[in-house]
N, C-alpha and C. Protein backbone atom coordinates (compact mmCIF):
# COMPACT_ATOMS: atom_id res chain seq x y z
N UNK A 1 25.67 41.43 -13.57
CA UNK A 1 26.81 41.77 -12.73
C UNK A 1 26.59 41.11 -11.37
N UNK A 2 27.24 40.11 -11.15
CA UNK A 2 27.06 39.52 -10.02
C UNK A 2 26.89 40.26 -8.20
N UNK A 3 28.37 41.10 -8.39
CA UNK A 3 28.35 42.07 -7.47
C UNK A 3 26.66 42.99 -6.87
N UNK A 4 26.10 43.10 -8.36
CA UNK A 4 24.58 43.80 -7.90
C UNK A 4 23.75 42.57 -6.80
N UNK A 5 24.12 41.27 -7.91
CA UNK A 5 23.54 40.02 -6.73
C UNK A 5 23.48 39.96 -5.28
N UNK A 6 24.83 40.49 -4.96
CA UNK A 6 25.78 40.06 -4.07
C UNK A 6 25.19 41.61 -2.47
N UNK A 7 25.14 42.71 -3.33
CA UNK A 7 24.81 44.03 -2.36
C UNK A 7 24.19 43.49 -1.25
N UNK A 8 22.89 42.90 -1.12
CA UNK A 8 22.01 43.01 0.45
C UNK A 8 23.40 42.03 1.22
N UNK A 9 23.98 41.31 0.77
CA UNK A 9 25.20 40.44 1.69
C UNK A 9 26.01 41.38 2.42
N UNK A 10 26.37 41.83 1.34
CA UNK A 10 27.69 42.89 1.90
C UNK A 10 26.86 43.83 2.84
N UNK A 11 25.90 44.10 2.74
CA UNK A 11 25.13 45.23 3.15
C UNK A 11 25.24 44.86 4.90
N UNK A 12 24.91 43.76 4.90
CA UNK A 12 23.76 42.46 6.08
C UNK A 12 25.13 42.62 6.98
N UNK A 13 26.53 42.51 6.33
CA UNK A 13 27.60 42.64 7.52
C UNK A 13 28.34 43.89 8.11
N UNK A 14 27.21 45.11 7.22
CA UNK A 14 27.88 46.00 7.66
C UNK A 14 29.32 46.46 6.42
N UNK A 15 29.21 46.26 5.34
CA UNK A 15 30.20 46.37 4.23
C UNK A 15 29.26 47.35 2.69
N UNK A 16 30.33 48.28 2.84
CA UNK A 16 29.67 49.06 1.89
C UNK A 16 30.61 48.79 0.54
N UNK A 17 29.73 48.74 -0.71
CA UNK A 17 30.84 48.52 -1.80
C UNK A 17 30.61 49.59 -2.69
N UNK A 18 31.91 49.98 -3.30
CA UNK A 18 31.96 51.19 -4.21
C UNK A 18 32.53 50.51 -5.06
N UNK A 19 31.95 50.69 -6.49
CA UNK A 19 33.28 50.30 -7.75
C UNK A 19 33.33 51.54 -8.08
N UNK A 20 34.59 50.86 -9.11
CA UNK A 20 35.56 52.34 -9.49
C UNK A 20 35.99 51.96 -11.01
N UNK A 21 35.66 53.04 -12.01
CA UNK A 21 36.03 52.35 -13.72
C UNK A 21 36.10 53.80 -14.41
N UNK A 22 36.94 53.64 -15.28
CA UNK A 22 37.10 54.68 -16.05
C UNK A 22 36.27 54.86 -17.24
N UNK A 23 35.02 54.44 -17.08
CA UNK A 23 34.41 54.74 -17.83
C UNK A 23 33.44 56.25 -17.35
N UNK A 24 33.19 56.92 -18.70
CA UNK A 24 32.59 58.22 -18.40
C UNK A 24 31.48 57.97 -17.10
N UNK A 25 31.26 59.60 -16.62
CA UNK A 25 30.39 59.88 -16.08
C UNK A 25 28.83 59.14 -16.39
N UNK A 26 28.38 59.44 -17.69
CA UNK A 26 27.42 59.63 -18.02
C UNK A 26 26.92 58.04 -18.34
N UNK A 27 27.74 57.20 -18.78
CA UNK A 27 28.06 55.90 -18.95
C UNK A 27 27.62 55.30 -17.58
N UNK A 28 28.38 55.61 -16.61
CA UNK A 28 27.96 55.35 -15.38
C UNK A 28 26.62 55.29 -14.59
N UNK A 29 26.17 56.09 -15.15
CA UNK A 29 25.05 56.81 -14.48
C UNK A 29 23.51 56.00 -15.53
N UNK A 30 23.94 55.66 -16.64
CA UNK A 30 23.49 54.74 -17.50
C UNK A 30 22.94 53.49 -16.84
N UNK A 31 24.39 52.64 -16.28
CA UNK A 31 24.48 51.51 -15.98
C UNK A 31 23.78 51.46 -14.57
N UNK A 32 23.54 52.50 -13.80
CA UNK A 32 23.24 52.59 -12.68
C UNK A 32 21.76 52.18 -12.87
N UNK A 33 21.32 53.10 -13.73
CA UNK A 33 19.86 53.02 -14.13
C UNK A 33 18.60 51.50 -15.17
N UNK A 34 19.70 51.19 -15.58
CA UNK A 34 19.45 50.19 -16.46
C UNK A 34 20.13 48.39 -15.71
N UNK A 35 21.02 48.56 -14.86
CA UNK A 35 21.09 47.78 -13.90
C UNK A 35 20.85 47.58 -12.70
N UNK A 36 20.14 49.05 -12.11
CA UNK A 36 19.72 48.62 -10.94
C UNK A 36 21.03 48.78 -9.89
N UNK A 37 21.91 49.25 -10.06
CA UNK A 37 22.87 49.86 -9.28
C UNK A 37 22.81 50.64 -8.34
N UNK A 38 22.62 49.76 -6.73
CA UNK A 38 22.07 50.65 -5.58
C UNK A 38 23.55 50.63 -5.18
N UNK A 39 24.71 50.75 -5.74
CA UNK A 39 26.21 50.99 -4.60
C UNK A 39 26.77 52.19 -5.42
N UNK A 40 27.67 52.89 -4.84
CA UNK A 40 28.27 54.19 -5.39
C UNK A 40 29.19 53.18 -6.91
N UNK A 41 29.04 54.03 -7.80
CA UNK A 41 30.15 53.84 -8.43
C UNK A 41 30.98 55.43 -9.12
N UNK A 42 32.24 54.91 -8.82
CA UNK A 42 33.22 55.79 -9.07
C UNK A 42 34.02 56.22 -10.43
N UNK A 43 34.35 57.15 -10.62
CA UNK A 43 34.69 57.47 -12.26
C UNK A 43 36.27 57.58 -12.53
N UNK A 44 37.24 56.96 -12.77
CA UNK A 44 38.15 57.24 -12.53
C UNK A 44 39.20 57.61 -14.06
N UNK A 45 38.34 58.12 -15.14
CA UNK A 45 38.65 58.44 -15.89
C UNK A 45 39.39 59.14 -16.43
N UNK A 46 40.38 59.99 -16.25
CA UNK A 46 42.20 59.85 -16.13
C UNK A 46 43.02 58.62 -15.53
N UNK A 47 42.48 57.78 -15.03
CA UNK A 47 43.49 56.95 -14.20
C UNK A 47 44.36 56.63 -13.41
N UNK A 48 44.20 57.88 -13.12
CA UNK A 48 45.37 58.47 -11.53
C UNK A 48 45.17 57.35 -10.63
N UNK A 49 43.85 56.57 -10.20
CA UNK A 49 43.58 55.67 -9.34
C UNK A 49 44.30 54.41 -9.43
N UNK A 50 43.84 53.89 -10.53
CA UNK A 50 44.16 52.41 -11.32
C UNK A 50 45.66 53.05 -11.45
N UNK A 51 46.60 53.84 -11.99
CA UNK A 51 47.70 54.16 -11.60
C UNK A 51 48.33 54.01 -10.22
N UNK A 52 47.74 55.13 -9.22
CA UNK A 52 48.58 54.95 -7.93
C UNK A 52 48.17 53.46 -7.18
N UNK A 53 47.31 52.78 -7.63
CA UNK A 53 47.23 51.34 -7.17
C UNK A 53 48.09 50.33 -7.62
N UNK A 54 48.68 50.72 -9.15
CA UNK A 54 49.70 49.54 -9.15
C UNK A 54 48.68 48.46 -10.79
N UNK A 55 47.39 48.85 -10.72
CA UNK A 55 46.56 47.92 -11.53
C UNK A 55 46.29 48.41 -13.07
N UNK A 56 46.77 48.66 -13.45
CA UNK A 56 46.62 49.34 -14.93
C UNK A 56 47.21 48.09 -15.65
N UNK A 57 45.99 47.38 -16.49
CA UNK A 57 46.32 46.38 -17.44
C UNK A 57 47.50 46.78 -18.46
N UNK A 58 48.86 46.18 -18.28
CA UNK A 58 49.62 46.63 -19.38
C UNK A 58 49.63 46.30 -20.98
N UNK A 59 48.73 45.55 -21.10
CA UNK A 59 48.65 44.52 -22.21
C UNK A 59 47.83 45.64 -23.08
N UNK A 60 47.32 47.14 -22.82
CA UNK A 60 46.59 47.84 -23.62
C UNK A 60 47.79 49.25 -23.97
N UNK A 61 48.13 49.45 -25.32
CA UNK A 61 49.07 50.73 -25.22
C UNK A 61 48.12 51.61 -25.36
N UNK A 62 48.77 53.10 -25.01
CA UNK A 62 48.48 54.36 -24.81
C UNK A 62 47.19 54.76 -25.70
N UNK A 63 47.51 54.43 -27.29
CA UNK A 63 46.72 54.77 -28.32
C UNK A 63 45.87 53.51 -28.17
N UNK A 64 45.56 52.53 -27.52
CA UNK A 64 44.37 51.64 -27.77
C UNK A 64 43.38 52.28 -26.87
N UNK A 65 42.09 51.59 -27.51
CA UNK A 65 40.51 52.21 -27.21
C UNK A 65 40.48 51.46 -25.85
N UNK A 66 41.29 50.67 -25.47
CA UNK A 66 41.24 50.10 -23.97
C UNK A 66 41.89 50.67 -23.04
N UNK A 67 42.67 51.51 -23.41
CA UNK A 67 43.87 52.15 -22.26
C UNK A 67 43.22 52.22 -21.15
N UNK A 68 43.20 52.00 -20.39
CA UNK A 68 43.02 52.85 -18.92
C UNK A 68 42.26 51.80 -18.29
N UNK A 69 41.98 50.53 -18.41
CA UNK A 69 41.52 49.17 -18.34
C UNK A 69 42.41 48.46 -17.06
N UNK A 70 41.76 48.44 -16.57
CA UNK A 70 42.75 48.13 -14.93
C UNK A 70 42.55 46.32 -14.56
N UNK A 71 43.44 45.64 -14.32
CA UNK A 71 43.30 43.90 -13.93
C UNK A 71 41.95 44.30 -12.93
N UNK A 72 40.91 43.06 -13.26
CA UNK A 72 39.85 43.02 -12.29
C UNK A 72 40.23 43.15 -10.81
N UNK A 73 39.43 43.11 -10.35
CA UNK A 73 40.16 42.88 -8.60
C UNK A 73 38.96 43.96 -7.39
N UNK A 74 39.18 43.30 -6.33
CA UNK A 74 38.42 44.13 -5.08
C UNK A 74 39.54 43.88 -4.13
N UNK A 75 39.15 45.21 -3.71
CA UNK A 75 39.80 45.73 -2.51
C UNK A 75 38.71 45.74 -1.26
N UNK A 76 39.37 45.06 -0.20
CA UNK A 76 38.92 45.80 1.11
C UNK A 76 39.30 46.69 1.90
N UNK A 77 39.01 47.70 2.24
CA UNK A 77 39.35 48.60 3.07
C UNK A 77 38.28 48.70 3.90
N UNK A 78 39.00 48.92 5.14
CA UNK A 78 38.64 48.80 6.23
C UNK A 78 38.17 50.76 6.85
N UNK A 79 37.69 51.09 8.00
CA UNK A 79 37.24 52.12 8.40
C UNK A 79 38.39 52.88 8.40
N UNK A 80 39.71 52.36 8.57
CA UNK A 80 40.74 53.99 8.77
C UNK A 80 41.12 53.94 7.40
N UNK A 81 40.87 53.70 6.20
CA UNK A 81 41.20 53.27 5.04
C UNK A 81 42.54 52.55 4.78
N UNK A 82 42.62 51.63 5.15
CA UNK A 82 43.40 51.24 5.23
C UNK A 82 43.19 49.53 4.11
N UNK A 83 43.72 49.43 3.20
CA UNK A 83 43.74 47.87 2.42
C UNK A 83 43.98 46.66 3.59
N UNK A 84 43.01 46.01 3.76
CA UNK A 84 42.94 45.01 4.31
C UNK A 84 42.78 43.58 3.53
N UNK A 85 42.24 43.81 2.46
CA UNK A 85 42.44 42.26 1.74
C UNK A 85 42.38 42.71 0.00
N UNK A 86 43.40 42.26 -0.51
CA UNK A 86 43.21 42.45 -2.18
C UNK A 86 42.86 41.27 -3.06
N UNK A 87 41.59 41.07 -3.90
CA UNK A 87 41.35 40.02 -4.54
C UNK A 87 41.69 40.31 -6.09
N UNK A 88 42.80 39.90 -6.88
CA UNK A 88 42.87 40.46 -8.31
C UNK A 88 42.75 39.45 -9.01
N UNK A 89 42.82 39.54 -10.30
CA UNK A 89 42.99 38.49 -11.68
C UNK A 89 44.07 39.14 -12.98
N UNK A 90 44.52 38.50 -13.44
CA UNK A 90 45.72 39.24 -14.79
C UNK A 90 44.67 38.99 -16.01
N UNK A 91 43.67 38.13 -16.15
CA UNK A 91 42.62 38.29 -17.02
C UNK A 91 41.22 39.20 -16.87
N UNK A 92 41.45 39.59 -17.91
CA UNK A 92 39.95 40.53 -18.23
C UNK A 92 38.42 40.02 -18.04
N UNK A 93 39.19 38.25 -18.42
CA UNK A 93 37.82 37.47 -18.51
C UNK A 93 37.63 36.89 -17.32
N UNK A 94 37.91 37.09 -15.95
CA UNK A 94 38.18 36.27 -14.53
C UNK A 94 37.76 37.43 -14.01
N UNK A 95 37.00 36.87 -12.44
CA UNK A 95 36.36 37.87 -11.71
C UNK A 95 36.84 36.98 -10.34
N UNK A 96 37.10 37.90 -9.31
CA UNK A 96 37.95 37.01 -8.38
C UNK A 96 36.35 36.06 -7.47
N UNK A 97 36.71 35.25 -6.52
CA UNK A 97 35.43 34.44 -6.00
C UNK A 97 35.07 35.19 -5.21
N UNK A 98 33.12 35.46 -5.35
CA UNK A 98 32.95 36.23 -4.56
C UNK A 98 32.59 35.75 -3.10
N UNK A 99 32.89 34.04 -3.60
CA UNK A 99 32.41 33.75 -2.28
C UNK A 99 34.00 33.48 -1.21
N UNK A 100 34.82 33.73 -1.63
CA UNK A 100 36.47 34.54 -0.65
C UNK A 100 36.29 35.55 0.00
N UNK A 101 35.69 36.71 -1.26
CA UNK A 101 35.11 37.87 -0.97
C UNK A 101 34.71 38.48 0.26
N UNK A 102 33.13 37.94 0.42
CA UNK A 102 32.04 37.82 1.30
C UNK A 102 33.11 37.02 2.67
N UNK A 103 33.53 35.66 2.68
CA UNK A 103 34.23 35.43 3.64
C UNK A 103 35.28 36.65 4.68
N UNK A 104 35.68 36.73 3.85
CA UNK A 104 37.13 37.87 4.08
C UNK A 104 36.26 39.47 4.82
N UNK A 105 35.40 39.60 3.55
CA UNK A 105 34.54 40.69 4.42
C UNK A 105 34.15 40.51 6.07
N UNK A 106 33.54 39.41 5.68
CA UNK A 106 32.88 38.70 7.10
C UNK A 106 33.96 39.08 8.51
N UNK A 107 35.01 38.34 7.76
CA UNK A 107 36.23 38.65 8.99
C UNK A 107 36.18 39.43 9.06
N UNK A 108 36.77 40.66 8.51
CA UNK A 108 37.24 42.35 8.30
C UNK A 108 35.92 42.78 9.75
N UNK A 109 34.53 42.41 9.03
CA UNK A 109 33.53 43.21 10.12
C UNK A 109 33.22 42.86 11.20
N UNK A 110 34.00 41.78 11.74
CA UNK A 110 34.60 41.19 12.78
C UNK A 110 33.08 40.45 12.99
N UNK A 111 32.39 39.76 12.26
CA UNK A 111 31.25 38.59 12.44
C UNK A 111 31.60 37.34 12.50
């Protein structure tokens, strides 16, 4: 997972990263351990999130084992929470650049 690569960067400007996936709790807490996952990750397993964001892959129906599968993408938010930069993809198999990313951060933390 590149993003794990990526932590002391984000860290270095002052940028904290949380992911967010609807995959179980326990799943989570898995990946944390077996990857080395020093950033929060979030459980959003109803999908209320990936819902009120707008990102819920439509290409999965209700009854598929994928439902709740959201277009890749990072968000920045800034200290009043507020979305300051959105990076997405419409493929599953695309991860947006993290080196935009890191730039964009950079700005945001005013470096």
């Amino acid at each position: 997972m590149q993003l794990i690569d990526l932590t002391e960067q984000f860290e270095a400007i002052g940028v904290s990263i949380v992911a967010m996936t609807y995959d179980p709790v326990d799943f989570l807490k898995e990946v944390e351990l077996d990857r080395g996952v020093e950033f929060t990750l979030l459980n959003d397993e109803a999908i209320t999130h990936v819902n009120r964001l707008g990102i819920l892959n439509t290409d999965y129906a209700p009854d598929s084992r994928a439902y709740g599968v959201p277009y890749p993408g990072i968000f920045l938010i800034d200290t009043d929470g507020v979305i300051r930069y959105k990076f997405a993809e419409e493929s599953y198999r695309d991860r947006p650049d993290f080196a935009n990313v890191l730039e964009a951060a950079t700005e945001m933390a005013g470096q």
